[in-house]
N, C-alpha and C. Protein backbone atom coordinates (compact mmCIF):
# COMPACT_ATOMS: atom_id res chain seq x y z
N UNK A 1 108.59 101.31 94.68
CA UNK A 1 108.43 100.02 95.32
C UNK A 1 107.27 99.31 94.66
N UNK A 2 107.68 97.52 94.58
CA UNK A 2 106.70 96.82 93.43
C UNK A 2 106.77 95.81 94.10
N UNK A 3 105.69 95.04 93.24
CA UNK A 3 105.54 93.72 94.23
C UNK A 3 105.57 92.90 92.57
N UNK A 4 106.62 92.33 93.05
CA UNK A 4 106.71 91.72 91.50
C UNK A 4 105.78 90.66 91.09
N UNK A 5 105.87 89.86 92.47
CA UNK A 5 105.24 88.46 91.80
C UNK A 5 104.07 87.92 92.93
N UNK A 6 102.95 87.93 93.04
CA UNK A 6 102.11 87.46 94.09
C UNK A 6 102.42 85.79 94.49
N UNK A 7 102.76 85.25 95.58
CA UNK A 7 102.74 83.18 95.31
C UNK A 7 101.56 83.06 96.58
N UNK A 8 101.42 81.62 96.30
CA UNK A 8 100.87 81.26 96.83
C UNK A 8 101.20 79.44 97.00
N UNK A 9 100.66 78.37 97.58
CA UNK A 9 101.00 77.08 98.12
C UNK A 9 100.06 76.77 98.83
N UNK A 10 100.46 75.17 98.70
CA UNK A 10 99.24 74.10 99.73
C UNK A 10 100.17 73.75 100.33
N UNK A 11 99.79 73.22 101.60
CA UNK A 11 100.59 71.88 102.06
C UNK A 11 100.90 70.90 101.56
N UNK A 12 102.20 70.46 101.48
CA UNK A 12 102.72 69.31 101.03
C UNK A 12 103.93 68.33 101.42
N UNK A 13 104.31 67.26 101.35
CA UNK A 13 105.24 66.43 102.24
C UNK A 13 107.05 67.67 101.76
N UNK A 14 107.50 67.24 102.59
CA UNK A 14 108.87 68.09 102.19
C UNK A 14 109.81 67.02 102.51
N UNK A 15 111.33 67.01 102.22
CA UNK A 15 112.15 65.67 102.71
C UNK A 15 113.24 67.14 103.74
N UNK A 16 113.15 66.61 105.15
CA UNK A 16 114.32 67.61 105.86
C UNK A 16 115.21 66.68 106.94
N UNK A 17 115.96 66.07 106.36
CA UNK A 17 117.44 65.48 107.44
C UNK A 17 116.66 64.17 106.99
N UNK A 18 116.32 63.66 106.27
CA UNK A 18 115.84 61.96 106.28
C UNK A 18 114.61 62.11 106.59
N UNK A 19 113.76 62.85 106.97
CA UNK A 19 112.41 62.49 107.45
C UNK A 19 111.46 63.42 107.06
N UNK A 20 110.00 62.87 106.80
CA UNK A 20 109.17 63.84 105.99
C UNK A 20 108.36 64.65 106.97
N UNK A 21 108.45 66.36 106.54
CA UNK A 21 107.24 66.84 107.07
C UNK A 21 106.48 67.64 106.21
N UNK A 22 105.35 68.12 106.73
CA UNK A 22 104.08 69.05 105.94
C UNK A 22 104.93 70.51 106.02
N UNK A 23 104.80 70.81 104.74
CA UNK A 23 105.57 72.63 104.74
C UNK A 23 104.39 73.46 103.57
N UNK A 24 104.73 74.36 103.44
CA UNK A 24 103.93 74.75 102.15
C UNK A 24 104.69 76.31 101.60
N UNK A 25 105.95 75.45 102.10
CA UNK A 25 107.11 76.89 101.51
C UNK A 25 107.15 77.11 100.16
N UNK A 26 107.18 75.98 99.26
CA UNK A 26 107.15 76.35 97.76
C UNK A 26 105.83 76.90 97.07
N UNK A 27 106.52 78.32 97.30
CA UNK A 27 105.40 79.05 96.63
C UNK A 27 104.91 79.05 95.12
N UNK A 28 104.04 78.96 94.67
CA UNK A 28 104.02 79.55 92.96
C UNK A 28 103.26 81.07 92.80
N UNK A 29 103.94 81.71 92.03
CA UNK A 29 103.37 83.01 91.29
C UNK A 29 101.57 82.66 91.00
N UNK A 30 100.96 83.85 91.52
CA UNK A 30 99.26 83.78 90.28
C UNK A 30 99.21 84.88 89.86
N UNK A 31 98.76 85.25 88.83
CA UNK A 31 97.73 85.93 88.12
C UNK A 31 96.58 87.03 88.57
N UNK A 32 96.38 87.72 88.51
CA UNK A 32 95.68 88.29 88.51
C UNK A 32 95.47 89.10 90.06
N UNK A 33 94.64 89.70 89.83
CA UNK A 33 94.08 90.40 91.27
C UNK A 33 93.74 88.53 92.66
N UNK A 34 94.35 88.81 93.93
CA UNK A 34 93.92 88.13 94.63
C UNK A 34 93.59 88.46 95.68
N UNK A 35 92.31 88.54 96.39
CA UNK A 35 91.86 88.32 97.38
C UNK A 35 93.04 88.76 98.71
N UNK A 36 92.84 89.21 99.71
CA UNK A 36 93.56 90.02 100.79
C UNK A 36 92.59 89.36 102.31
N UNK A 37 92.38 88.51 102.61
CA UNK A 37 92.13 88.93 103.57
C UNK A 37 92.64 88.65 105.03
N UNK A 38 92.14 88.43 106.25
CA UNK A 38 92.85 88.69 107.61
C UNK A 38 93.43 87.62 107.93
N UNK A 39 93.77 86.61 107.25
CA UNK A 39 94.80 85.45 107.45
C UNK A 39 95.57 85.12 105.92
N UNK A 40 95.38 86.20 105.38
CA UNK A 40 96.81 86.42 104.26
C UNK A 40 95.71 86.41 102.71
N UNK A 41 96.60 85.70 101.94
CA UNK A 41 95.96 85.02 100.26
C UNK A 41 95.19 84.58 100.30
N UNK A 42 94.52 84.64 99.21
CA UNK A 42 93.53 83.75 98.90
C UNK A 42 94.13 82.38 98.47
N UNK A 43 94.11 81.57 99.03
CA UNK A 43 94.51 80.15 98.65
C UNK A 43 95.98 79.58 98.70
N UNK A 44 96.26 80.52 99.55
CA UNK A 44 97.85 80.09 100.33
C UNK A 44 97.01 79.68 101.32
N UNK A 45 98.51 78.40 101.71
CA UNK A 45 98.13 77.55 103.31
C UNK A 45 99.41 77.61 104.25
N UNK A 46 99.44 77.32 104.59
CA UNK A 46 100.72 77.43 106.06
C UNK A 46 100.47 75.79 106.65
N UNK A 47 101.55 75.61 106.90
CA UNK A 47 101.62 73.90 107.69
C UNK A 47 101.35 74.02 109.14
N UNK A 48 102.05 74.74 109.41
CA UNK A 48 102.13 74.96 111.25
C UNK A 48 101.83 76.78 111.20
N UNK A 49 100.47 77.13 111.27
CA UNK A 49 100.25 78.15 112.00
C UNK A 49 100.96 79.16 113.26
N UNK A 50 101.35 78.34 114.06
CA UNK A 50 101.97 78.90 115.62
C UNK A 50 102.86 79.35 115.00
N UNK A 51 104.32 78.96 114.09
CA UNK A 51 105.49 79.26 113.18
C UNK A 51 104.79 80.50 112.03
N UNK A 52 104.19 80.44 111.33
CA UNK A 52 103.79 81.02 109.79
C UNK A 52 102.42 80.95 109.48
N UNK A 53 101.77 82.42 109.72
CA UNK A 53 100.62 82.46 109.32
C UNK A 53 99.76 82.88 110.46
N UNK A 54 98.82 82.90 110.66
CA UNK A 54 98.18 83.38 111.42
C UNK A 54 97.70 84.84 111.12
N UNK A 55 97.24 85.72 112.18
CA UNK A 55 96.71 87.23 112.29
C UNK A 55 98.00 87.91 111.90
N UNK A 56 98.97 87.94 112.65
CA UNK A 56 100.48 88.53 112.66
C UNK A 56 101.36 88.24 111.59
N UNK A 57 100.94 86.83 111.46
CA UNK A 57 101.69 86.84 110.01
C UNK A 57 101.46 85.84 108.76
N UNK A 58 100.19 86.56 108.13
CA UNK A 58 99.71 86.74 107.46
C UNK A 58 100.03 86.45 106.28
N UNK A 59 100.84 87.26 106.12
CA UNK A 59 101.76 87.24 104.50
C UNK A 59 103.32 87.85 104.99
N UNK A 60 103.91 86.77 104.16
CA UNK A 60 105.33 86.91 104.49
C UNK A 60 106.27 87.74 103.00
N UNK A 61 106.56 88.59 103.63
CA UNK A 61 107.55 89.76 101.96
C UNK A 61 109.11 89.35 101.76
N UNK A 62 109.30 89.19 100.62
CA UNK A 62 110.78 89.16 100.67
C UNK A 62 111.11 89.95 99.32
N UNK A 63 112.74 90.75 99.50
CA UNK A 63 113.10 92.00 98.66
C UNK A 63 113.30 90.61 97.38
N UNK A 64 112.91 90.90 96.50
CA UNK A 64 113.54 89.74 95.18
C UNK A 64 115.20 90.70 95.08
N UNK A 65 115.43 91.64 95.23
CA UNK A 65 117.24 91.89 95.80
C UNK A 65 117.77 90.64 96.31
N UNK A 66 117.39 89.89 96.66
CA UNK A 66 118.21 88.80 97.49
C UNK A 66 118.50 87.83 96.75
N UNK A 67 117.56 87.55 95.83
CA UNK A 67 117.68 86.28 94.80
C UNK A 67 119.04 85.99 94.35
N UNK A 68 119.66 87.27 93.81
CA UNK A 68 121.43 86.79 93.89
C UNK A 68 122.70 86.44 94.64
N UNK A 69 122.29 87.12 96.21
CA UNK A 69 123.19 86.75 96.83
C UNK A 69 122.51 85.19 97.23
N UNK A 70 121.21 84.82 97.34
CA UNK A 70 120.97 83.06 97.70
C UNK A 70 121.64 82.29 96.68
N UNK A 71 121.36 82.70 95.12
CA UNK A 71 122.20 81.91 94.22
C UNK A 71 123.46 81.87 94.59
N UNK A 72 123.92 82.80 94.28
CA UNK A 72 125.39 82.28 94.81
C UNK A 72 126.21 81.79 96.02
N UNK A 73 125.04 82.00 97.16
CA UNK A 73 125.66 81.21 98.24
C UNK A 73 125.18 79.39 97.62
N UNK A 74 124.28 79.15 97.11
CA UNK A 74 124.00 77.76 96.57
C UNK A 74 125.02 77.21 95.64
N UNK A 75 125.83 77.85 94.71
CA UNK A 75 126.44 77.59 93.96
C UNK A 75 127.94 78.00 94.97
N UNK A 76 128.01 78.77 95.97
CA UNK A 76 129.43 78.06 96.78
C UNK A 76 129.15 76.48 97.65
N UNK A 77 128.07 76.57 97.74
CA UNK A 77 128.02 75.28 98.63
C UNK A 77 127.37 74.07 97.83
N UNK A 78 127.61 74.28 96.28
CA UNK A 78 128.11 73.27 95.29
C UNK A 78 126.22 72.69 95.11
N UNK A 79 125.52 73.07 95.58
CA UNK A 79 124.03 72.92 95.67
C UNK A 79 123.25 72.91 93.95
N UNK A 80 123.88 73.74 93.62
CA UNK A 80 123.93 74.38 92.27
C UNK A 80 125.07 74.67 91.57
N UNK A 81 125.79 73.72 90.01
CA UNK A 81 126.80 73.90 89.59
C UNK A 81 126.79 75.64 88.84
N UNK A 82 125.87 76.39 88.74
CA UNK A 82 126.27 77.34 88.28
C UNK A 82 125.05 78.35 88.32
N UNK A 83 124.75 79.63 88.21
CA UNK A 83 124.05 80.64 88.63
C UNK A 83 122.43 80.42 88.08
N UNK A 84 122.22 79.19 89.07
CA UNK A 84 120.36 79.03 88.22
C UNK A 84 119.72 80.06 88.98
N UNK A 85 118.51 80.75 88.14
CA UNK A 85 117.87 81.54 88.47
C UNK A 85 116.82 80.93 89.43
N UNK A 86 116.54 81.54 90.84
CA UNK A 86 115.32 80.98 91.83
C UNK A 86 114.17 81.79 91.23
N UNK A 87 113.03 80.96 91.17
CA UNK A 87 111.79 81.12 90.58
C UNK A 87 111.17 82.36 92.08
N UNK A 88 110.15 83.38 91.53
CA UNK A 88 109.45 84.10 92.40
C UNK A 88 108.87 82.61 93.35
N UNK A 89 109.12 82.54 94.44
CA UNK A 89 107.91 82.08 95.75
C UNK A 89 108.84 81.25 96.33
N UNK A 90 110.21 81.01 95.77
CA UNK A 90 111.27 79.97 96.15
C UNK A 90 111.83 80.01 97.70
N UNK A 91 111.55 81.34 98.19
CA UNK A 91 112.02 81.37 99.84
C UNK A 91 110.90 81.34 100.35
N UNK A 92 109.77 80.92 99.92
CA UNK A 92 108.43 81.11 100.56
C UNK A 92 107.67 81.96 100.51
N UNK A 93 108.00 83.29 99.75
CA UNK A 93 107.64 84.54 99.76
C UNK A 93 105.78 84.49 99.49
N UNK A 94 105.10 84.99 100.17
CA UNK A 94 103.71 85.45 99.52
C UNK A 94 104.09 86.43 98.43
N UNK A 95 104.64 87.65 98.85
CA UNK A 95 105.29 89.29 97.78
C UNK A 95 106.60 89.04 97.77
N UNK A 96 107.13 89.20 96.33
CA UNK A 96 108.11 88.79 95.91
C UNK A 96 108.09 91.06 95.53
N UNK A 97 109.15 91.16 96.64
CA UNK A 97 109.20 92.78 96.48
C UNK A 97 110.27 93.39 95.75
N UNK A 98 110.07 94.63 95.11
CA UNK A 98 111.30 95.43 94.54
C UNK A 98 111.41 96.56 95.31
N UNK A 99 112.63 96.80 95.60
CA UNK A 99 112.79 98.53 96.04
C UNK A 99 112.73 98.68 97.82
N UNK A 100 112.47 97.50 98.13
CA UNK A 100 112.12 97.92 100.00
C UNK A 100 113.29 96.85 100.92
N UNK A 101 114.41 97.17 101.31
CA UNK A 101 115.03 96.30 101.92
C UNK A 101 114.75 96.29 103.40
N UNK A 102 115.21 94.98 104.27
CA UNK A 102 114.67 95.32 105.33
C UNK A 102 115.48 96.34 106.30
N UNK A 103 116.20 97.53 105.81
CA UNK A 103 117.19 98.33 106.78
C UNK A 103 116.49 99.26 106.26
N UNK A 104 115.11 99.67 105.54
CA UNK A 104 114.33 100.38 105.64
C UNK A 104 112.74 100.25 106.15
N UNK A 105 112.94 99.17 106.67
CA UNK A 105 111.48 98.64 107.13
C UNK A 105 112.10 98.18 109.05
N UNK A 106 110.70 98.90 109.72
CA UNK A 106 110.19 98.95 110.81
C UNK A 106 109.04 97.77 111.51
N UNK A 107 109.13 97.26 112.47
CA UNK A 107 107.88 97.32 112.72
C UNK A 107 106.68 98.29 113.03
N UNK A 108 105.62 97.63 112.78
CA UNK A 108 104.33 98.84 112.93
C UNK A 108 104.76 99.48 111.53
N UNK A 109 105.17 99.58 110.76
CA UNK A 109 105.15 100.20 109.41
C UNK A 109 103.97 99.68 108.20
N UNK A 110 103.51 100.37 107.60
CA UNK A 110 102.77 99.87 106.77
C UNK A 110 103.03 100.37 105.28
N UNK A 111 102.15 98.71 104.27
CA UNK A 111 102.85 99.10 102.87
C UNK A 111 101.23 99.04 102.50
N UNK A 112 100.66 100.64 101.43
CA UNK A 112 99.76 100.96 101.30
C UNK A 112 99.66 100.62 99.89
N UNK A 113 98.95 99.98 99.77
CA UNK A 113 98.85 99.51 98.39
C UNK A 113 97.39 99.65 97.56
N UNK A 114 97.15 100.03 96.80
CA UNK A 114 95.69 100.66 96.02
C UNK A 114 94.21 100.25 96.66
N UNK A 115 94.00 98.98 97.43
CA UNK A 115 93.18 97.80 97.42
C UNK A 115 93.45 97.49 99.39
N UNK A 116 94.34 98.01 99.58
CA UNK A 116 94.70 96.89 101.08
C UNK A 116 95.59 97.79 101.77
N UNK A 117 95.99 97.56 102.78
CA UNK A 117 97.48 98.08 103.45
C UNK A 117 97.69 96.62 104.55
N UNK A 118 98.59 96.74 104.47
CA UNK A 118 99.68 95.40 105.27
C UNK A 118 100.31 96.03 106.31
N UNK A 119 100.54 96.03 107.44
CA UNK A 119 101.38 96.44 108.42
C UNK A 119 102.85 95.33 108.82
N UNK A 120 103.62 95.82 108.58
CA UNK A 120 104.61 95.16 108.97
C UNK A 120 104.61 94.87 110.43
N UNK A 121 105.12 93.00 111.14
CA UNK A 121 104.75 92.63 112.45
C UNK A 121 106.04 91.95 113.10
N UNK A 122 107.04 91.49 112.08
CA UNK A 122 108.17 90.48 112.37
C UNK A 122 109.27 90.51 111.47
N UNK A 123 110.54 90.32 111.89
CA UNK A 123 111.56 89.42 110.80
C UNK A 123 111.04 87.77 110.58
N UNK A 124 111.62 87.51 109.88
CA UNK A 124 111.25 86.22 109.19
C UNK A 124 112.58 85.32 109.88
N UNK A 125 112.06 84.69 111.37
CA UNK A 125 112.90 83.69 111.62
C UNK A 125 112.76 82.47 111.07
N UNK A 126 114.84 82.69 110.46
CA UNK A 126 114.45 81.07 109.68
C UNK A 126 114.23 79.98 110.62
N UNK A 127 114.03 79.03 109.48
CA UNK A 127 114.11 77.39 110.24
C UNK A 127 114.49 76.35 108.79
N UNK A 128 114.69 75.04 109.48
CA UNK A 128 115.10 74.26 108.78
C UNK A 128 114.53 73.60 107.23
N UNK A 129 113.18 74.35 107.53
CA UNK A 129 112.80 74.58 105.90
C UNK A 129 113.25 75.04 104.92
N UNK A 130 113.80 76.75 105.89
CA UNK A 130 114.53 77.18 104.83
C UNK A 130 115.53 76.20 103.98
N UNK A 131 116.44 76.11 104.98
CA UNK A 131 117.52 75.12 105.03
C UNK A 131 117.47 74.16 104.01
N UNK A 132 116.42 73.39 103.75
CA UNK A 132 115.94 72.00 102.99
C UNK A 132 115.50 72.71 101.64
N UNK A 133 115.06 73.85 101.31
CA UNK A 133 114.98 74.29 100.08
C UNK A 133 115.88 74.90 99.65
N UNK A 134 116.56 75.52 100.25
CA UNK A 134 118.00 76.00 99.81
C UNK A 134 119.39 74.91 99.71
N UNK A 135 118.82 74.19 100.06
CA UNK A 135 119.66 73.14 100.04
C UNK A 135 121.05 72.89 100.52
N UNK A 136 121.30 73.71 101.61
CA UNK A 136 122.63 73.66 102.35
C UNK A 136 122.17 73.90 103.94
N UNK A 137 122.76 72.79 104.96
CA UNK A 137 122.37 73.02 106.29
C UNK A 137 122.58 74.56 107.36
N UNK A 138 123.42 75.34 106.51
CA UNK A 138 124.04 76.52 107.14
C UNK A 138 123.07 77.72 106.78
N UNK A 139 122.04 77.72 106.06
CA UNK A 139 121.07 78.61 105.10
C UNK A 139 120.53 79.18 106.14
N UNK A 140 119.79 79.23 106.98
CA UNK A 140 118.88 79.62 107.86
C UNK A 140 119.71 80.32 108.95
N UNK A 141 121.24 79.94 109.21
CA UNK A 141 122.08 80.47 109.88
C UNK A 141 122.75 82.13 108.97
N UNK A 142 122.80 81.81 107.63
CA UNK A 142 123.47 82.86 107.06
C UNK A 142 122.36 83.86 106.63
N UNK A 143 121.18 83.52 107.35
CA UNK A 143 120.11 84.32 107.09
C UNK A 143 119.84 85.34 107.66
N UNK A 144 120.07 84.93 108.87
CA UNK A 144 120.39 85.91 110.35
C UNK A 144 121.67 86.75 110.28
N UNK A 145 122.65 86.34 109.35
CA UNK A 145 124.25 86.43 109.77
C UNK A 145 124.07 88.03 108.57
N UNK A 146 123.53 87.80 107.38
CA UNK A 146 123.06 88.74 106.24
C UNK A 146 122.39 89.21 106.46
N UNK A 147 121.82 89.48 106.88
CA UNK A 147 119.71 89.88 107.20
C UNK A 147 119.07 90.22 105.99
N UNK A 148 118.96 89.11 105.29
CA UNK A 148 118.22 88.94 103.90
C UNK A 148 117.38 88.06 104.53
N UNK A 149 116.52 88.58 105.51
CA UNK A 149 115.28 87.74 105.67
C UNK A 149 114.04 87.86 105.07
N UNK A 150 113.26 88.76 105.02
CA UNK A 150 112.21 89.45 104.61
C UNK A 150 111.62 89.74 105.94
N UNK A 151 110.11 89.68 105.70
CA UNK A 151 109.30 89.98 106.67
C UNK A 151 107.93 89.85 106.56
N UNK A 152 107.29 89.54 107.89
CA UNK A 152 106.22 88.98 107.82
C UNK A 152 105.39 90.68 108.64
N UNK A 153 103.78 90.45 107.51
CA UNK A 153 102.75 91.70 107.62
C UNK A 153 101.44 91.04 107.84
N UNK A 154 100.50 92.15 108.31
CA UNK A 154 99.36 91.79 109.03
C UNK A 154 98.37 92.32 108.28
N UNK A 155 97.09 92.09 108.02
CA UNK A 155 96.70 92.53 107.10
C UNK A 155 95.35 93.92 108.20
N UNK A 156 96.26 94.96 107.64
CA UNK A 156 95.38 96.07 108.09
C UNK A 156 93.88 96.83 107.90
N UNK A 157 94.04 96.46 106.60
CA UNK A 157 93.07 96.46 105.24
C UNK A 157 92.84 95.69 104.25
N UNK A 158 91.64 94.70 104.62
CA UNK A 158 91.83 93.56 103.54
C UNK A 158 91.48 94.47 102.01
N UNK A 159 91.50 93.50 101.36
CA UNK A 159 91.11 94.13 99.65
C UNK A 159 91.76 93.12 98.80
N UNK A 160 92.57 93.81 97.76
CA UNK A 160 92.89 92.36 96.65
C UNK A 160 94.31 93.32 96.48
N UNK A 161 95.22 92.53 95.92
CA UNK A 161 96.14 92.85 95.49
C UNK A 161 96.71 92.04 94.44
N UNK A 162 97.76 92.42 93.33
CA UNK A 162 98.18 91.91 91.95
C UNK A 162 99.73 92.40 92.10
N UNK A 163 100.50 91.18 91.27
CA UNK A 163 101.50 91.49 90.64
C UNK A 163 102.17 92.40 89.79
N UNK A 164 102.61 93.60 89.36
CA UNK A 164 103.13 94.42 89.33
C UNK A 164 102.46 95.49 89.98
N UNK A 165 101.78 95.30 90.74
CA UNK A 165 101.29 96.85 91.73
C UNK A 165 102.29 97.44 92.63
N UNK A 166 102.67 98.85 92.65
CA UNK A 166 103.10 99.41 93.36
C UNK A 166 102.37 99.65 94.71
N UNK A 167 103.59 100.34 95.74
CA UNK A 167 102.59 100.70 97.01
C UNK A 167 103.51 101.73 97.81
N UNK A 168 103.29 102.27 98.59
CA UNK A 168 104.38 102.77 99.67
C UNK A 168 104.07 102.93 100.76
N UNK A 169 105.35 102.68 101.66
CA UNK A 169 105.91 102.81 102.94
C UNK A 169 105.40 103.98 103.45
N UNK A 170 104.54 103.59 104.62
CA UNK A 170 104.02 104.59 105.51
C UNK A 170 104.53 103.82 107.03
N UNK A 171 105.72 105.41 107.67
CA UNK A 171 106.40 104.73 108.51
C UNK A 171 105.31 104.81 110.22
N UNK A 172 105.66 103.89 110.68
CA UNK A 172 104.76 103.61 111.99
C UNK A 172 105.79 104.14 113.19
N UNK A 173 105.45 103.69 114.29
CA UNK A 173 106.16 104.41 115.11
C UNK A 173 107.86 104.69 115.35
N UNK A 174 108.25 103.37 114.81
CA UNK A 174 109.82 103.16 114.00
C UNK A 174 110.39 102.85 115.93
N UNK A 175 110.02 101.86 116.30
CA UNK A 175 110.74 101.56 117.47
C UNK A 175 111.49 100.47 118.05
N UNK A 176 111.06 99.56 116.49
CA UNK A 176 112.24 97.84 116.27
C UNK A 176 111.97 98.12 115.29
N UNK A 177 113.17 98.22 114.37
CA UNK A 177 113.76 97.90 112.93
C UNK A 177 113.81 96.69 112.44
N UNK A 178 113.58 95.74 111.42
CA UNK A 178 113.78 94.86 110.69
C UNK A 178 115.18 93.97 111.31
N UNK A 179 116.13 95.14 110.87
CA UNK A 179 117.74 94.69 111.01
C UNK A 179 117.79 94.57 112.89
N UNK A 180 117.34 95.16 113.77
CA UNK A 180 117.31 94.86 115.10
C UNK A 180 116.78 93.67 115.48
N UNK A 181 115.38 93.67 115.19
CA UNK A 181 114.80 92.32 115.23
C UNK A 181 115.27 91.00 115.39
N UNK A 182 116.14 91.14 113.83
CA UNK A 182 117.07 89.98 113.36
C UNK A 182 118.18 89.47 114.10
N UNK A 183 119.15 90.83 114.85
CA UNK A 183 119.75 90.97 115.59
C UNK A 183 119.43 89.98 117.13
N UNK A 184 118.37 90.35 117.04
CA UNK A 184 117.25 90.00 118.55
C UNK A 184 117.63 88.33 118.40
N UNK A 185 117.45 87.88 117.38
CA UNK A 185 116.89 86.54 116.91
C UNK A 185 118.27 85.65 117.07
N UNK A 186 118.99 86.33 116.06
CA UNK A 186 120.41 85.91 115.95
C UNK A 186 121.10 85.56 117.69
N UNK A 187 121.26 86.32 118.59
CA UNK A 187 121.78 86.43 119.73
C UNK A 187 120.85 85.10 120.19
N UNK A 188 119.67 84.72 120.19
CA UNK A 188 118.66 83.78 120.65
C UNK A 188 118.93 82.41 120.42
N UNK A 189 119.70 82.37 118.93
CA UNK A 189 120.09 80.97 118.31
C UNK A 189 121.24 80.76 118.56
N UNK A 190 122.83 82.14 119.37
CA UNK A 190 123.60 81.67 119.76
C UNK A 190 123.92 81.00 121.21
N UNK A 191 122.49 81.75 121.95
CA UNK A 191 122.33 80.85 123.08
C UNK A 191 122.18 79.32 123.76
């Protein structure tokens, strides 16, 4: 298990249904060792706190496994005429991950990494951000429907962390699963 690509983002205007709001989903990749501490990156921002960010969720993970099935749901819903590659930080990701899907991740689980450990706290309920960067209104629905969400971690152990660093899964009490969670969520939005 790797963390391919570290991102990070400011706030900035976004366009969602005709009207502008503050998001700071488009992540970019950095360099080097960054900073860990108890409200995520060093120099990542979050728009709306209460939604993304905070103590609980901190830094948000997503498997880069997913990058192909999003392309090609973009390129069925004509978004994209043909298989463009999504850049690391494109779903918002802080850790752009290899090797950890979420039907092996728990809450209370933690990912121990040389410098830090992260505790896993949430699935990653979408919203219409997603939606507006993926560029089809159904995105945030087929998110829940797949459970290619990722997941949002807490920072247990601040320290620094870098792009190709490995880490591993140290399981916590294992008593909501990732894929349950989602489950949880899904049933919530058909209400």
């Amino acid at each position: 298990m790797q963390v391919l690509s570290l991102n990070i983002g400011q706030v900035r205007p976004l366009q969602i249904a005709g009207r502008r709001v503050m998001s700071a989903i488009g992540k970019q990749p950095v360099s080097g060792a960054v900073a860990v501490g108890p409200l995520g990156l060093a120099g990542d921002e979050q728009a709306d706190p209460s939604v993304h960010g905070g103590l609980e969720k901190a830094i948000y993970a997503w498997p880069t496994e997913h990058y192909a099935y999003w392309q090609a749901q973009r390129r069925e819903q004509g978004v994209s005429l043909f298989d463009e590659t999504l850049p690391p930080g494109f779903a918002g990701e802080n850790l752009s991950l290899s090797g950890l899907l979420e039907q092996q991740v728990w809450v209370g689980d933690c990912l121990v990494f040389e410098h830090c450990v992260l505790r896993v706290t949430a699935a990653r309920e979408p919203c219409g951000k997603f939606n507006a960067v993926m560029g089809f209104a159904q995105a945030a629905k087929r998110m829940l429907q797949s459970q290619r969400s990722g997941f949002y971690l807490a920072v247990q152990q601040p320290g620094t962390l870098r792009a190709g660093e490995s880490f591993e899964l140290r399981p916590g009490q294992r008593s909501l699963s990732i894929p349950q969670a989602l489950l949880s969520k899904a049933a919530r939005h058909r209400d």
